[in-house]
Protein backbone atom coordinates (compact mmCIF):
# COMPACT_ATOMS: atom_id res chain seq x y z
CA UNK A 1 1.86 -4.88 13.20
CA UNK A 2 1.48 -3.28 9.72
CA UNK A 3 0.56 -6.12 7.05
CA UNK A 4 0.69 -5.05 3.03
CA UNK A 5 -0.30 -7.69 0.63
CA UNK A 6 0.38 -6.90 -2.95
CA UNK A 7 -1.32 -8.88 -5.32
CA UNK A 8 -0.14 -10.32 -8.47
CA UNK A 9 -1.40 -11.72 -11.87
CA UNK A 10 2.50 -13.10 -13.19
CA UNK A 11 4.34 -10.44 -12.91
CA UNK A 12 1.41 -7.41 -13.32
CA UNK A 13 0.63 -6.23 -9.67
CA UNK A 14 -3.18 -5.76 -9.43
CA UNK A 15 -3.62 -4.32 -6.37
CA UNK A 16 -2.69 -3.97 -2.44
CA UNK A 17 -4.04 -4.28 1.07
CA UNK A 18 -2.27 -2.50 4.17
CA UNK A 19 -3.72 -2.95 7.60
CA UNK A 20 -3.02 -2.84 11.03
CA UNK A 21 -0.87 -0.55 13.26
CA UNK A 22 2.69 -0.33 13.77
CA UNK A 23 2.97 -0.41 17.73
CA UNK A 24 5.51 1.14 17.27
CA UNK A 25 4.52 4.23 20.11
CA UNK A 26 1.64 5.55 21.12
CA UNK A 27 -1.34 6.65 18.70
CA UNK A 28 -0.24 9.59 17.66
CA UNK A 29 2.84 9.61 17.57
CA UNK A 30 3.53 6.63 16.22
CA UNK A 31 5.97 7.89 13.18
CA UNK A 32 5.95 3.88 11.78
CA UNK A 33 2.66 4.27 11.12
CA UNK A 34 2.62 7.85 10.59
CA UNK A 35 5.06 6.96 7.29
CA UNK A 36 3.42 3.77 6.40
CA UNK A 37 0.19 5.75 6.15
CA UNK A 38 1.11 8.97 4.23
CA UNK A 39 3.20 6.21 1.61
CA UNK A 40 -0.26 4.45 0.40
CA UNK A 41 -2.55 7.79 0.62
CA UNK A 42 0.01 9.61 -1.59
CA UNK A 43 -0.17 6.44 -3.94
CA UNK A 44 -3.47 5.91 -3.82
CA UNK A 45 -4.20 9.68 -4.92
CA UNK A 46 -2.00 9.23 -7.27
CA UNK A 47 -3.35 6.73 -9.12
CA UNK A 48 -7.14 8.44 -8.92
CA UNK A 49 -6.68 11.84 -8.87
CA UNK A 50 -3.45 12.66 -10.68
CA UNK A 51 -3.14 9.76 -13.24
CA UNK A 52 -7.14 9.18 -13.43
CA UNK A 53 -6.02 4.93 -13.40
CA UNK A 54 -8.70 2.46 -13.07
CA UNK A 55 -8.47 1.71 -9.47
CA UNK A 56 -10.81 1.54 -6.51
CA UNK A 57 -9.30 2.79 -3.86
CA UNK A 58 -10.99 2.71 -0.08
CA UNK A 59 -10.05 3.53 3.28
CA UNK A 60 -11.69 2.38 6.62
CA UNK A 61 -10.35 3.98 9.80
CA UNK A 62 -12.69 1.49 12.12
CA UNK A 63 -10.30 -1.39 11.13
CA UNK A 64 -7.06 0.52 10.06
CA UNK A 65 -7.47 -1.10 6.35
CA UNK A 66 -6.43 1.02 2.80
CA UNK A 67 -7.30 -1.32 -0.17
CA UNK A 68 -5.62 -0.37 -3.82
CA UNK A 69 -7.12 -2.24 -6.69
CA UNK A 70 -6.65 -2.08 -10.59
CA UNK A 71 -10.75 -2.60 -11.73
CA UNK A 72 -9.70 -2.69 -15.06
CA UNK A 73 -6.11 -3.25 -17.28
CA UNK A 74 -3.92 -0.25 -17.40
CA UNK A 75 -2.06 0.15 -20.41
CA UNK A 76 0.17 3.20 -19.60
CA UNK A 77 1.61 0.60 -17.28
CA UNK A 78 1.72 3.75 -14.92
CA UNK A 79 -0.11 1.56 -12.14
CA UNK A 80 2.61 -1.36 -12.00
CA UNK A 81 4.89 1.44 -12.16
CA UNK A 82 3.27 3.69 -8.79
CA UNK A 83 2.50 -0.25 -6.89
CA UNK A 84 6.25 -0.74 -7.64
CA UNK A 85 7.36 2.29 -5.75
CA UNK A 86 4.88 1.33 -2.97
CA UNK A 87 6.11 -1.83 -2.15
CA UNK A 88 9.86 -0.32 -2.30
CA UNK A 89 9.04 2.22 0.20
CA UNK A 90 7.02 -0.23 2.78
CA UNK A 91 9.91 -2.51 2.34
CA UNK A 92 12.46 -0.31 2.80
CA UNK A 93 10.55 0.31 6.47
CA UNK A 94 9.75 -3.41 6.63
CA UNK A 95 14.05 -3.39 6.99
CA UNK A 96 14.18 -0.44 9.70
CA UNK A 97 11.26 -1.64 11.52
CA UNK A 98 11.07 -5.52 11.17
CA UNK A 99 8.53 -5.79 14.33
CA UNK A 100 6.48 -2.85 12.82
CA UNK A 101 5.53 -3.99 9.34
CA UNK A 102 5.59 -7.26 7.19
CA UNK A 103 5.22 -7.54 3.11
CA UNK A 104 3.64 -10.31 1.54
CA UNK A 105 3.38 -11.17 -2.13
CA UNK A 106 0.02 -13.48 -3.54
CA UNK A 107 -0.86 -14.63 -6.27
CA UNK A 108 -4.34 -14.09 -7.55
């Protein structure tokens, strides 16, 4: 199973986690994870490449694990803004795929 965290100061999201696999088929062609996947890399270069945010953003393919954090505050507000549309599209598949993926919210 897929498990995002999202992390939150209040209200201000400050970062995310997303690990595991989706079991949903076969690696490879396993389109759960497949979508999960391409949703936080598109994100994450978002946020560094396009918008240039303060974020750390890592990947680490031994243990299936993409980590998104803010490193310092972001006033264009353009990172609460990109972790917002994150968490819609993971929980949008967390509803077609409840066995797949799981979203969790924690406070920091």
């Amino acid at each position: 199973m897929i498990s995002a965290q999202f992390f939150y100061a209040g209200t201000c999201c400050t970062g995310c986690t997303v690990t595991g696999h989706a079991e949903y088929a076969e690696a490879g062609s396993d389109v759960v994870c497949a979508y999960a996947t391409s949703a936080v890399q598109t994100i994450a270069n978002l946020m560094t490449e396009i918008y240039q945010l303060p974020v750390l953003a890592e990947q680490d393919e031994d243990s299936a694990t993409i980590v998104i954090r803010l490193t310092d505050q972001d006033a264009s507000g353009n990172a609460a803004r990109l972790f917002a549309g994150l968490e819609l599209q993971l929980g949008e598949l967390e509803k077609a795929f409840p066995a797949c993926i799981h979203l969790e919210h924690m406070e920091v």
